[in-house]
Structure formats: structure tokens, C-alpha cells
N, C-alpha and C. Protein backbone atom coordinates (compact mmCIF):
# COMPACT_ATOMS: atom_id res chain seq x y z
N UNK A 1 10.58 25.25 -8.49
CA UNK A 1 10.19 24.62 -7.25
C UNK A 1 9.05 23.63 -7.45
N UNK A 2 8.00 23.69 -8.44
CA UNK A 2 6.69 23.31 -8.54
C UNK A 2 7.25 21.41 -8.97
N UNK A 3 8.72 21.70 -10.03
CA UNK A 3 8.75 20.29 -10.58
C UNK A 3 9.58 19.46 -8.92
N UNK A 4 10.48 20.15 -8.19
CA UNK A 4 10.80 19.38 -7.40
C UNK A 4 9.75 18.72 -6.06
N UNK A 5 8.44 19.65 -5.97
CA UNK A 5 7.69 18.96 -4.67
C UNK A 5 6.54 17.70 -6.16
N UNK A 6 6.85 18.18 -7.62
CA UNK A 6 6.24 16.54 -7.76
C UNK A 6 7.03 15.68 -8.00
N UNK A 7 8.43 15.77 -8.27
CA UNK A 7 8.96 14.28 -7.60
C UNK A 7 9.32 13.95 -6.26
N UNK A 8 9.21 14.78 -4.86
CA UNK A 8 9.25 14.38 -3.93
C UNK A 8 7.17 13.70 -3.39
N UNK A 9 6.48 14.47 -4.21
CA UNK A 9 4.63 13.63 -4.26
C UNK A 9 5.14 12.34 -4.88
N UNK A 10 5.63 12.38 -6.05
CA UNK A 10 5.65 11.00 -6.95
C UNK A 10 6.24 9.48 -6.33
N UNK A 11 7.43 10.24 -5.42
CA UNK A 11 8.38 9.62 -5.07
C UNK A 11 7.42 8.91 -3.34
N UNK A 12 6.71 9.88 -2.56
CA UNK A 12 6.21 9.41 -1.92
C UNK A 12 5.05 8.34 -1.85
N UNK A 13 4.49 8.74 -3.20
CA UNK A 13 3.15 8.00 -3.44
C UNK A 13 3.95 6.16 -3.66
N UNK A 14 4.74 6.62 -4.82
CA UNK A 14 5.65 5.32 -5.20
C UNK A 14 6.12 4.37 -4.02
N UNK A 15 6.44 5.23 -2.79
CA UNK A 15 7.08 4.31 -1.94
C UNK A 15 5.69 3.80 -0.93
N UNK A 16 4.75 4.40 -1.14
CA UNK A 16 3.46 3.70 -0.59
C UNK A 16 2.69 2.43 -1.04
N UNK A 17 2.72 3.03 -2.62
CA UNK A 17 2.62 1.47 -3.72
C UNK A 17 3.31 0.26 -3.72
N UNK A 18 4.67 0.68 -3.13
CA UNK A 18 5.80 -0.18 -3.05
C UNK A 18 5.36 -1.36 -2.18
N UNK A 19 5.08 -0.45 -0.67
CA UNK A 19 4.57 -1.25 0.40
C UNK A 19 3.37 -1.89 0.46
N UNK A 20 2.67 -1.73 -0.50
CA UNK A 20 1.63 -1.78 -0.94
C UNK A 20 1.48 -3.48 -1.52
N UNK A 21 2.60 -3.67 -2.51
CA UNK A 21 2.55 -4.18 -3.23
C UNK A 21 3.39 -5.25 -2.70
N UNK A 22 4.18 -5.19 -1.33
CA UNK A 22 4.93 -6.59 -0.87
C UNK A 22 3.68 -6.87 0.04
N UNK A 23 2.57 -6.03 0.41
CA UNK A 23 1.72 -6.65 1.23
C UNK A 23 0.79 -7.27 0.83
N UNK A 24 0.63 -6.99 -0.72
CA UNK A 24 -0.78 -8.36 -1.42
C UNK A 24 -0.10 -9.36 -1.97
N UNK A 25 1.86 -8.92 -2.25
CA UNK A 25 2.25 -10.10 -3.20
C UNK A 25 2.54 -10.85 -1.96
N UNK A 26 2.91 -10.74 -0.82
CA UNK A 26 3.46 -11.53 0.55
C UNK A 26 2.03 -12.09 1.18
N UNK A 27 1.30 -10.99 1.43
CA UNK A 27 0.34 -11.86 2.26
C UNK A 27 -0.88 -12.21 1.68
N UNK A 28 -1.30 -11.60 0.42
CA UNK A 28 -2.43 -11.54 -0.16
C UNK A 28 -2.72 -11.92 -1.28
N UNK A 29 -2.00 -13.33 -1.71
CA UNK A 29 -1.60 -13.93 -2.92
C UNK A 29 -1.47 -15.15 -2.54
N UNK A 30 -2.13 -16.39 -3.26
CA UNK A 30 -1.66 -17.47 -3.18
C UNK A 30 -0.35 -17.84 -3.80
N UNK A 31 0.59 -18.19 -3.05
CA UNK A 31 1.76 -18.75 -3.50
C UNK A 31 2.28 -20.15 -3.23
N UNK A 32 2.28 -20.90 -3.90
CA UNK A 32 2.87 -21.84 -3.88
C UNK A 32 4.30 -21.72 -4.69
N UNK A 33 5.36 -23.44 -4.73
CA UNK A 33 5.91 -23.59 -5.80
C UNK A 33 5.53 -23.37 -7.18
N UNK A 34 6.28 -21.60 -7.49
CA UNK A 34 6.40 -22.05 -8.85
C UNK A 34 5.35 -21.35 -9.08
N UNK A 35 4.40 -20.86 -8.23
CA UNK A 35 2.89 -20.20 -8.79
C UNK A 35 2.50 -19.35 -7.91
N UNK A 36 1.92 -18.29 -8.51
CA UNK A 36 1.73 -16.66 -7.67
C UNK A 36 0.47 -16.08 -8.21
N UNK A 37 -0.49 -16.13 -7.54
CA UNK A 37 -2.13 -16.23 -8.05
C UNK A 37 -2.17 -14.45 -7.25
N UNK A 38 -2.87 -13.50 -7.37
CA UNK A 38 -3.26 -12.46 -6.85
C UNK A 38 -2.93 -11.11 -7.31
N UNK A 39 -3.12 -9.49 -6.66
CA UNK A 39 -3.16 -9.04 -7.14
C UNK A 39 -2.09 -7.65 -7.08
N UNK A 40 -1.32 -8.25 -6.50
CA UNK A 40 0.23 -7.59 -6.62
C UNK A 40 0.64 -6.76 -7.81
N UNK A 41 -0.14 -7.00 -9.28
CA UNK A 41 -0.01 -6.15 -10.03
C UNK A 41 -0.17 -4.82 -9.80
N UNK A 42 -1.35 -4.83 -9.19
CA UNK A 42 -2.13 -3.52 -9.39
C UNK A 42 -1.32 -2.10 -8.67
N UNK A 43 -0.83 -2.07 -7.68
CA UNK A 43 0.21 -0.67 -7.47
C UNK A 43 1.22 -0.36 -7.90
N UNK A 44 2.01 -1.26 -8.85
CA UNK A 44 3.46 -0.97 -9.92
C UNK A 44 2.46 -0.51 -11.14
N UNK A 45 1.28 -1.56 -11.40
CA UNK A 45 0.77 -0.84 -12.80
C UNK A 45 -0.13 0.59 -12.30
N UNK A 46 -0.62 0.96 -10.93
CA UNK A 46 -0.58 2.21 -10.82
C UNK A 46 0.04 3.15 -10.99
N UNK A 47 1.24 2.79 -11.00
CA UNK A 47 2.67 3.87 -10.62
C UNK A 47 2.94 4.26 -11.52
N UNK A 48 2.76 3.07 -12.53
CA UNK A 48 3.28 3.40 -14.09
C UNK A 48 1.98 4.10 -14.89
N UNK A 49 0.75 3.98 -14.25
CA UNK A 49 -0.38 4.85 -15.35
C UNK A 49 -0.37 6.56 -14.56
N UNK A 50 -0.27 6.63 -13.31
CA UNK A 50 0.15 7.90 -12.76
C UNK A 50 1.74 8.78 -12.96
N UNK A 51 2.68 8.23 -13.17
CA UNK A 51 3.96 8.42 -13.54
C UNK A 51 4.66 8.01 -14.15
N UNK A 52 4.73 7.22 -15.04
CA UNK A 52 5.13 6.65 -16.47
C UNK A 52 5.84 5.73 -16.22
N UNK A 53 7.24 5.16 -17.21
CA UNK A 53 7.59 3.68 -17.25
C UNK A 53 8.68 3.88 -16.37
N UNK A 54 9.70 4.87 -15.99
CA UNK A 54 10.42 4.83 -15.22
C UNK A 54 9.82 4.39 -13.53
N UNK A 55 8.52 5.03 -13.18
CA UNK A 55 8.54 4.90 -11.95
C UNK A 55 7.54 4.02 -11.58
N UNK A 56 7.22 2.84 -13.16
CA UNK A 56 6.37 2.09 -12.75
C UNK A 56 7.63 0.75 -12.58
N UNK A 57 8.88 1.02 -13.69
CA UNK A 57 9.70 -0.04 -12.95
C UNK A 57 10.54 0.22 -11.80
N UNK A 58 10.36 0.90 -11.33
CA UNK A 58 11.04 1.45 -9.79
C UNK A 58 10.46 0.74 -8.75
N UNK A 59 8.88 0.75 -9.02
CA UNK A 59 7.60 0.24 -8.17
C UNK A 59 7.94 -1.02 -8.07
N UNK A 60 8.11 -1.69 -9.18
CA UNK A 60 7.91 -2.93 -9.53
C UNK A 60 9.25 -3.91 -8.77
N UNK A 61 10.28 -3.09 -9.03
CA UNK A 61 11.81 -3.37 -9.19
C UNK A 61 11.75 -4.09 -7.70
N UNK A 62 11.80 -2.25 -7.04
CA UNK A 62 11.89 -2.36 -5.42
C UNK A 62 11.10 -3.01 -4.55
N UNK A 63 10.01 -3.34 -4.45
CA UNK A 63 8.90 -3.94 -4.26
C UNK A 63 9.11 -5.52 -4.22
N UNK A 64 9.95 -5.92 -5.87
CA UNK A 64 10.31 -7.48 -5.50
C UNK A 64 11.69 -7.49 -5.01
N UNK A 65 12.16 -6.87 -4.88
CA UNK A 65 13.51 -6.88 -3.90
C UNK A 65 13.29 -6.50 -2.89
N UNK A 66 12.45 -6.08 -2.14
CA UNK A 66 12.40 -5.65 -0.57
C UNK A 66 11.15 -6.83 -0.47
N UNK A 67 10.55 -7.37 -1.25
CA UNK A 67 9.72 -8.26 -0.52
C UNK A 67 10.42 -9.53 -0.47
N UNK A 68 11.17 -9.89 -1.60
CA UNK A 68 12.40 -11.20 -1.09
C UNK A 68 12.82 -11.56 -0.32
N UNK A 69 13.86 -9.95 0.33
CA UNK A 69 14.66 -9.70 1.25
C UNK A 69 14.01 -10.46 2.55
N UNK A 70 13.08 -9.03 2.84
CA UNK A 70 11.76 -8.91 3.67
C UNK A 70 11.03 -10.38 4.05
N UNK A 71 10.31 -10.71 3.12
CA UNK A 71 9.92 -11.86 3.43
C UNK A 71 9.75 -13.14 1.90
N UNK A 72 11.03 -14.15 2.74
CA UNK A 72 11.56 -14.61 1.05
C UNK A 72 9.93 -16.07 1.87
N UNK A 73 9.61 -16.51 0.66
CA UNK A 73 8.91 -17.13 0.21
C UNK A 73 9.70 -18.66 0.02
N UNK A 74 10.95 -18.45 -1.31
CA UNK A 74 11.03 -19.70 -1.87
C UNK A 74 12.82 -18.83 -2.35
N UNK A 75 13.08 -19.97 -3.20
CA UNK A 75 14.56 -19.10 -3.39
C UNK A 75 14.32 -17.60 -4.16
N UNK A 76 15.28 -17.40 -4.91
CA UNK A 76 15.10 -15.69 -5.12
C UNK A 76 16.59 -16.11 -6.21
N UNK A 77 15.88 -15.40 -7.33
CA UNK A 77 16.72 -14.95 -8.52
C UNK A 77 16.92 -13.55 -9.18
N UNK A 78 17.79 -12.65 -9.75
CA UNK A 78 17.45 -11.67 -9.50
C UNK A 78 17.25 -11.45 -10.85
N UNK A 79 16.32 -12.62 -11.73
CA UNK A 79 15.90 -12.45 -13.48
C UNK A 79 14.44 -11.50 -12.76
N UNK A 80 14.05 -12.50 -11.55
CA UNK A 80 12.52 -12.20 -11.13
C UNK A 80 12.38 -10.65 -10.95
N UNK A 81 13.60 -9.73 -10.45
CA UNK A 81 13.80 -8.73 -10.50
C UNK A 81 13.95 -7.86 -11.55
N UNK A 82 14.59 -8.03 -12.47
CA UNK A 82 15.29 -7.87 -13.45
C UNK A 82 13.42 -7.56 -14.32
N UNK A 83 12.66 -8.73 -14.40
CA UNK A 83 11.19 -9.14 -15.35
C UNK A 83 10.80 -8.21 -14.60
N UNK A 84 10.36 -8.01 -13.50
CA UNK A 84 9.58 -6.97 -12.54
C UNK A 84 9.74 -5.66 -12.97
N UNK A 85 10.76 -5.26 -13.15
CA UNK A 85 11.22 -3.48 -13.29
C UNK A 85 10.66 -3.39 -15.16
N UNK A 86 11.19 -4.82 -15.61
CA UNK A 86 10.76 -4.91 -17.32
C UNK A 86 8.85 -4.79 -17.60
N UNK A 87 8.76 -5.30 -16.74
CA UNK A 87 7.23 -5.27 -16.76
C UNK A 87 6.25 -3.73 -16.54
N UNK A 88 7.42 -3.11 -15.15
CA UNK A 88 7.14 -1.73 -15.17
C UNK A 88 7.21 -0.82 -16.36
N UNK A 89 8.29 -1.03 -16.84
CA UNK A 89 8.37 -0.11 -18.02
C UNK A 89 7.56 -0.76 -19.19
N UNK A 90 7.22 -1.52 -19.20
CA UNK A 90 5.80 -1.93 -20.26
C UNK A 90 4.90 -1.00 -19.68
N UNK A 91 4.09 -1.45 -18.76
CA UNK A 91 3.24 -0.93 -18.30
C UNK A 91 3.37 0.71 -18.28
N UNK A 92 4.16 1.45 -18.15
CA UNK A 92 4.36 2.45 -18.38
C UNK A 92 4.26 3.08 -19.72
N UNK A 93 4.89 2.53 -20.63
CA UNK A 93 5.11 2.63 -21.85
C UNK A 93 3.87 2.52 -22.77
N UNK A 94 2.42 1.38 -22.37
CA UNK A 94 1.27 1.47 -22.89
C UNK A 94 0.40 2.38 -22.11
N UNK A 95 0.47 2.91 -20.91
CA UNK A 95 -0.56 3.05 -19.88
C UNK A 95 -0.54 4.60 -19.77
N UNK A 96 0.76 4.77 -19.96
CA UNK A 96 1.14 6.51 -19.66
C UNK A 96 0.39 7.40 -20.44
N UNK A 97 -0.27 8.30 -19.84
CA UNK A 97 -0.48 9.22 -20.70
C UNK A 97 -1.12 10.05 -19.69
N UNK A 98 -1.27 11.68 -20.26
CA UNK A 98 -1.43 12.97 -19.77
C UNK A 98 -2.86 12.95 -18.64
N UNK A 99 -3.59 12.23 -19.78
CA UNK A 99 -4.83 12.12 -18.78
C UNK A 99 -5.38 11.22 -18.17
N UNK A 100 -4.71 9.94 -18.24
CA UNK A 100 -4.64 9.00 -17.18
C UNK A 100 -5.77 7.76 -17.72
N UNK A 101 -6.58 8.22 -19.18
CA UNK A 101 -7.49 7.23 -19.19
C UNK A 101 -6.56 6.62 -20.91
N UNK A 102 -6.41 5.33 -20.60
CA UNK A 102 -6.22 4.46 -22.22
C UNK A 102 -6.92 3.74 -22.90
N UNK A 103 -6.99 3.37 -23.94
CA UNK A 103 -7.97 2.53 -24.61
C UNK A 103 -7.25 1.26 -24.31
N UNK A 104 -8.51 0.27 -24.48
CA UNK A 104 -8.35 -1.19 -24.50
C UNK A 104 -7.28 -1.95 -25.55
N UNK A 105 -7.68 -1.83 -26.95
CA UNK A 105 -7.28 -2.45 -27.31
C UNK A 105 -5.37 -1.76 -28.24
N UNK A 106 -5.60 -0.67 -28.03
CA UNK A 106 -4.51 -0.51 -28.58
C UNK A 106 -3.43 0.01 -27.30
N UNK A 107 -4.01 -0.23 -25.73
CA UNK A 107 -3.06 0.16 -24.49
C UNK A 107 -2.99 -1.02 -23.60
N UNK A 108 -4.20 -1.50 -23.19
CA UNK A 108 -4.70 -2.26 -21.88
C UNK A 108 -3.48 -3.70 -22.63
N UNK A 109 -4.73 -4.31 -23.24
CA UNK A 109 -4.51 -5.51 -24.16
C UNK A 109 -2.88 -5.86 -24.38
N UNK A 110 -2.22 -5.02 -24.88
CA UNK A 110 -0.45 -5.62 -25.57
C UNK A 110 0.01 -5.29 -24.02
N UNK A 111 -0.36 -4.65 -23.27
CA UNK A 111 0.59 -4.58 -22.17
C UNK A 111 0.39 -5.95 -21.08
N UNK A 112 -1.02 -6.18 -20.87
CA UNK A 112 -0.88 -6.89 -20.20
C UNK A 112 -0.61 -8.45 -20.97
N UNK A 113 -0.77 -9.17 -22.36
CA UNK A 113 -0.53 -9.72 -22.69
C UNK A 113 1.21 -9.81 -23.14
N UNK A 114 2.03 -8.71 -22.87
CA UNK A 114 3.58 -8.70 -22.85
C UNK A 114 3.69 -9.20 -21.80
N UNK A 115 3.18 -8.12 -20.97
CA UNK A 115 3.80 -8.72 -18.96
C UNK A 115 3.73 -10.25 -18.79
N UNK A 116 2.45 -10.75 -19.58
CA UNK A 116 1.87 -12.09 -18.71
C UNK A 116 2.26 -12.82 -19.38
N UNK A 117 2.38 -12.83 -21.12
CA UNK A 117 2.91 -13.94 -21.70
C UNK A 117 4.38 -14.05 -21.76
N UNK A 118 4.79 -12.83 -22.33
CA UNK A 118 6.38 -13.17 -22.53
C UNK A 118 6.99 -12.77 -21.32
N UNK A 119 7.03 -11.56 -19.72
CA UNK A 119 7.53 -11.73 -19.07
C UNK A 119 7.39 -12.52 -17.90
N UNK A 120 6.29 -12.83 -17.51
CA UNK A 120 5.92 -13.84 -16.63
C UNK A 120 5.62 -15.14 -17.06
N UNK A 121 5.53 -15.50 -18.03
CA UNK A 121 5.26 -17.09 -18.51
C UNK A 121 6.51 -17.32 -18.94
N UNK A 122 7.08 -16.50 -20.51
CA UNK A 122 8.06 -16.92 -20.63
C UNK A 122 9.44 -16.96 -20.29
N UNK A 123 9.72 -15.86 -19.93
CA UNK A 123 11.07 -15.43 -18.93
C UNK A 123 10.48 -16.28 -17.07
N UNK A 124 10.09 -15.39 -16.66
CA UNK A 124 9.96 -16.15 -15.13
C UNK A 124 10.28 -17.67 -15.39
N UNK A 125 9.71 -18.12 -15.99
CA UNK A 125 9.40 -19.57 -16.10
C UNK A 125 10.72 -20.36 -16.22
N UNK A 126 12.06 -19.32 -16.76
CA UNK A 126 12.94 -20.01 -16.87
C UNK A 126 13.18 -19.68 -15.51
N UNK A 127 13.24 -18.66 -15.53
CA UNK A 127 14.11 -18.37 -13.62
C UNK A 127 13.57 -20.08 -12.83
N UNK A 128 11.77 -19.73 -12.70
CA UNK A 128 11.60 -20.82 -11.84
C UNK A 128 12.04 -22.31 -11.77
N UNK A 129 12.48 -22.03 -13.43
CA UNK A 129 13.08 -23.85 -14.08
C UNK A 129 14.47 -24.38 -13.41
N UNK A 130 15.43 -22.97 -13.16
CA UNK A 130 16.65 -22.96 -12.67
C UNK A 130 16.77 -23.32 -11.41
N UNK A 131 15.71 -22.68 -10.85
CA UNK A 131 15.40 -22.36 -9.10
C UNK A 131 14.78 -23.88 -8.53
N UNK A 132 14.03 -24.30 -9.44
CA UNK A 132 13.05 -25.92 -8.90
C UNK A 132 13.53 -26.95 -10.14
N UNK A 133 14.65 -27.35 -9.79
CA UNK A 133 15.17 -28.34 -11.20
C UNK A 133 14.27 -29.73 -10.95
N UNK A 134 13.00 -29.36 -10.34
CA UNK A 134 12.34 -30.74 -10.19
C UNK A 134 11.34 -31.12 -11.67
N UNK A 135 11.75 -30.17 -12.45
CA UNK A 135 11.08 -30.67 -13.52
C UNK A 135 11.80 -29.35 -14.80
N UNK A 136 11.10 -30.04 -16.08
CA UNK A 136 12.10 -29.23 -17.13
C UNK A 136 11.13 -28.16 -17.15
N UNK A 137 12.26 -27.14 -18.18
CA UNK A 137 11.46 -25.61 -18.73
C UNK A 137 10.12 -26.28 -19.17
N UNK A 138 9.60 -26.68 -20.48
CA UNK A 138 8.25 -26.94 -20.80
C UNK A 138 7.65 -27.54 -19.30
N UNK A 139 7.58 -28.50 -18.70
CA UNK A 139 6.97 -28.99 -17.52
C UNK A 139 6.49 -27.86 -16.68
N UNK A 140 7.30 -26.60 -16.37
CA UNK A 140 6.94 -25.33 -16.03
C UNK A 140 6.01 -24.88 -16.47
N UNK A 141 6.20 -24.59 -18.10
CA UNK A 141 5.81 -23.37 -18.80
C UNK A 141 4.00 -24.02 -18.13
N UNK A 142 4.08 -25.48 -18.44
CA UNK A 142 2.46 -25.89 -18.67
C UNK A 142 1.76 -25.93 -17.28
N UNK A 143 2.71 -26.22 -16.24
CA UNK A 143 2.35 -26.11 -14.41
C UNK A 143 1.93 -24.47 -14.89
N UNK A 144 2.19 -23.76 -15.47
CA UNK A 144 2.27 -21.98 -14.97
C UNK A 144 1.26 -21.33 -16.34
N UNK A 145 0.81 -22.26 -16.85
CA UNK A 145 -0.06 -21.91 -17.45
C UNK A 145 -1.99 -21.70 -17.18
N UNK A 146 -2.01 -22.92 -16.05
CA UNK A 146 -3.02 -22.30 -15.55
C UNK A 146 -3.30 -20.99 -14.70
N UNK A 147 -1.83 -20.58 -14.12
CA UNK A 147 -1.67 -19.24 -13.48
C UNK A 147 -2.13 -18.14 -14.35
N UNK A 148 -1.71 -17.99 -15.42
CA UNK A 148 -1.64 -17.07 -16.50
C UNK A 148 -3.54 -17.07 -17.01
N UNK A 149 -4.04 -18.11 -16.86
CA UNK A 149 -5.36 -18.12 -17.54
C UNK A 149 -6.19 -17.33 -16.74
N UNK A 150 -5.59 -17.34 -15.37
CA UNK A 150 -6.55 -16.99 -14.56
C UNK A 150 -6.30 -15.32 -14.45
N UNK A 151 -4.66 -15.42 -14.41
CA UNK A 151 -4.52 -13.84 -14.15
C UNK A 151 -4.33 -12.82 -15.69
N UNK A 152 -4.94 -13.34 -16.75
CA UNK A 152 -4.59 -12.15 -17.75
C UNK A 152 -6.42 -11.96 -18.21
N UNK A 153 -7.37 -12.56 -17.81
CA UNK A 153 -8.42 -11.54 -17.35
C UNK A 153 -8.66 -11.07 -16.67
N UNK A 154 -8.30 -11.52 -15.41
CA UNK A 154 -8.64 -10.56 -14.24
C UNK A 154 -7.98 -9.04 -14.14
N UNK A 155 -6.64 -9.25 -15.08
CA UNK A 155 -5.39 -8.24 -15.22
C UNK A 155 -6.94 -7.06 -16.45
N UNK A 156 -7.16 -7.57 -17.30
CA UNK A 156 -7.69 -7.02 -18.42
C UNK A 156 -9.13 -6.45 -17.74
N UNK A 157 -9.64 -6.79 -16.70
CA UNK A 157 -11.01 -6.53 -15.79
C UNK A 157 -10.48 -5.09 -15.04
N UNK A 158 -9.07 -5.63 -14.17
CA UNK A 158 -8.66 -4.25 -13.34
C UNK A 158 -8.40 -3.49 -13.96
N UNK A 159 -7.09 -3.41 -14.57
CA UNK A 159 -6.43 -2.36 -15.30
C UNK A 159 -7.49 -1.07 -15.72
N UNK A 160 -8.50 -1.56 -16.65
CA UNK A 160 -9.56 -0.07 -17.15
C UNK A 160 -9.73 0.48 -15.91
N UNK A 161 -10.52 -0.40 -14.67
CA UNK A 161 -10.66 0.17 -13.28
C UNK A 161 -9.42 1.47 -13.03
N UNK A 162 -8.32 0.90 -12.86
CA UNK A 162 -6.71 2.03 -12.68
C UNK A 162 -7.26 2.57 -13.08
N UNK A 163 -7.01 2.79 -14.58
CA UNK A 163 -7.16 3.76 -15.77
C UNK A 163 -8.48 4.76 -15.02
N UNK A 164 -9.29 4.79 -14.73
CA UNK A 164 -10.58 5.36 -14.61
C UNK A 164 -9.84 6.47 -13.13
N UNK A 165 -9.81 5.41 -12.28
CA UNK A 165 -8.78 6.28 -11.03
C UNK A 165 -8.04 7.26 -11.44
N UNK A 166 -6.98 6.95 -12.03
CA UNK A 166 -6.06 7.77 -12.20
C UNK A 166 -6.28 8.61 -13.31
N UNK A 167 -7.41 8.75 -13.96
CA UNK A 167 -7.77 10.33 -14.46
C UNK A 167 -8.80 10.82 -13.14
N UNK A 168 -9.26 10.17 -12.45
CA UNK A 168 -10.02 10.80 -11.66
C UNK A 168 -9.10 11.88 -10.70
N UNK A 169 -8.12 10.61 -10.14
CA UNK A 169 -7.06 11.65 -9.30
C UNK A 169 -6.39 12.99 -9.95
N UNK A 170 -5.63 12.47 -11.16
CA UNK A 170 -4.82 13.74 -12.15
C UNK A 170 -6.18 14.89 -12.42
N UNK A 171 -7.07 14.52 -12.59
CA UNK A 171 -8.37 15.97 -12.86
C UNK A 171 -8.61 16.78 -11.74
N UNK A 172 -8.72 16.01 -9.96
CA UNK A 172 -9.04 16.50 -9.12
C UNK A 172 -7.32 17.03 -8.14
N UNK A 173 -6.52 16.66 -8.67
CA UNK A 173 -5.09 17.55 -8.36
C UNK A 173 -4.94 18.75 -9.20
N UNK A 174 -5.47 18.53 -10.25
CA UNK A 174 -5.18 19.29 -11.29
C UNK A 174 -3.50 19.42 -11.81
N UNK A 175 -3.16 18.06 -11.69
CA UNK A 175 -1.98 17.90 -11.51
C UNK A 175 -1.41 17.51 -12.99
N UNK A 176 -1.60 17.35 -14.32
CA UNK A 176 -1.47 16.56 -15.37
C UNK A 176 -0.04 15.87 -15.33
N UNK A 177 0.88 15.22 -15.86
CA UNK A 177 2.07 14.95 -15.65
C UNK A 177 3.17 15.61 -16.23
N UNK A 178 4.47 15.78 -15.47
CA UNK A 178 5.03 16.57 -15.93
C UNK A 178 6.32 16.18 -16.77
């Protein structure tokens, strides 16, 4: 009984993050063409340092598909989906662990430099190339490079923050993961 009420906790928390996360990437994010400044990361890469890579790309997945749906922005590809759930399971995959706190350079660091360089610079970038044929792939990559400068320290500033939370929470549930 104990493992089914924590995936119905996990599952609830997840769908809070979810909502969570169409409300800073929708309303609390600068978006323009082609560029997505803010901090929409932070409750998929919660999901994934509290419950690992499966339910950080669940977070991630559902989140950009119900915020599309929900409230579309600009066109909608479903690579952007596809990178989103990929990004979860990164983040999962460096971030996870029993007690909720990771080191910098051998957790924080490759994850968020995967997410930001190769799935959001380099993958997105094609989606957006397909989606706005007003200019080529490189013309992108370099428009979306000041995005990236700005968001892979700020990514490398929060993330330890998570990390610190979510051993705080897992110690005071006494919940470790299961």
C-alpha cells in the first residue's frame, strides 16, 4: 500500500509542477519569435530531482503540450515536445538521487549544459528554423544564442537552490525515493 499512495503523492505533486510550469512558461517568460527568456525550467527540473527521469519527462512533456494547446503562443511542433520530455530525462538522469542534494560539477553542470546546448540550442533551433522560414538554421542558432547566454547561468545559479529544497523536503517527509 505504502508504494501505491507515493505514486498517487508523486503523481499529484507532478501535476501541480505541471501547472506550474505553463504558468511561468505562458505568462512569466518573455517570449517572443523564436526566443523564450524565463524560468519555466525550474518545476520539470524539480520533478526530475524529487522523482527521477521518468517523471521529470512527464513534467516536462505534458506541461509543453497542455501549454500549446492551452495557450499557443506561435506555431507548435511536436520536436518542441519530443526536446521537452528529452530534457526531463536528462535532468533526471544527472539530478536524481536518494537524497536530493548533487554536486556541481559532475551533476548540475553536464545537465544543464545538455538541456541548453544540444537540446534547446541545437535541436529546438531546428524546430524553430522549420516553423519561421524567415531566416536559415545558422541565422537561428546565432538570434538564440543570446537566449542561451543568459539562461545557462541563471539555470547553473537555480538548480543548486532545487537541489538544497529537495533534500530539505525528502529529510522532513522522511520520504527517501522509492
Amino acid at each position: 500500500m505504502k508504494k501505491k499512495s507515493y505514486y498517487i503523492s508523486a503523481l499529484c505533486v507532478c501535476a501541480a509542477l505541471s501547472a506550474l510550469e505553463i504558468v511561468l512558461n505562458r505568462f512569466g517568460s518573455i517570449n517572443t519569435m523564436g526566443l523564450k527568456i524565463g524560468f519555466a525550467f525550474v518545476p520539470p527540473t524539480f520533478a526530475a530531482i524529487l522523482f527521477g527521469p521518468v517523471w521529470g519527462a512527464a513534467v516536462y512533456a505534458v506541461s509543453d503540450l497542455l501549454g500549446a494547446i492551452l495557450f499557443p503562443i506561435g506555431p507548435y511542433h511536436p520536436g518542441f515536445t519530443v526536446c521537452a520530455a528529452l530534457m526531463g530525462v536528462c535532468a533526471g538522469l544527472f539530478l536524481y538521487n536518494k537524497s536530493g542534494s548533487v554536486r556541481f560539477f559532475t551533476s548540475i553542470l553536464p545537465c544543464v549544459l545538455i538541456n541548453c546546448i544540444v537540446f534547446g540550442l541545437f535541436i529546438n533551433t531546428a524546430w524553430v528554423s522549420m516553423l519561421y522560414d524567415s531566416r536559415t538554421y545558422w541565422g537561428w542558432f546565432i538570434y538564440r544564442l543570446g537566449e542561451y547566454a543568459i539562461l545557462i547561468p541563471v539555470e547553473l545559479l537555480i538548480i543548486p537552490l532545487l537541489s538544497g529544497v529537495a533534500s530539505k523536503v525528502l529529510r522532513q517527509t522522511g520520504s527517501g525515493k522509492e
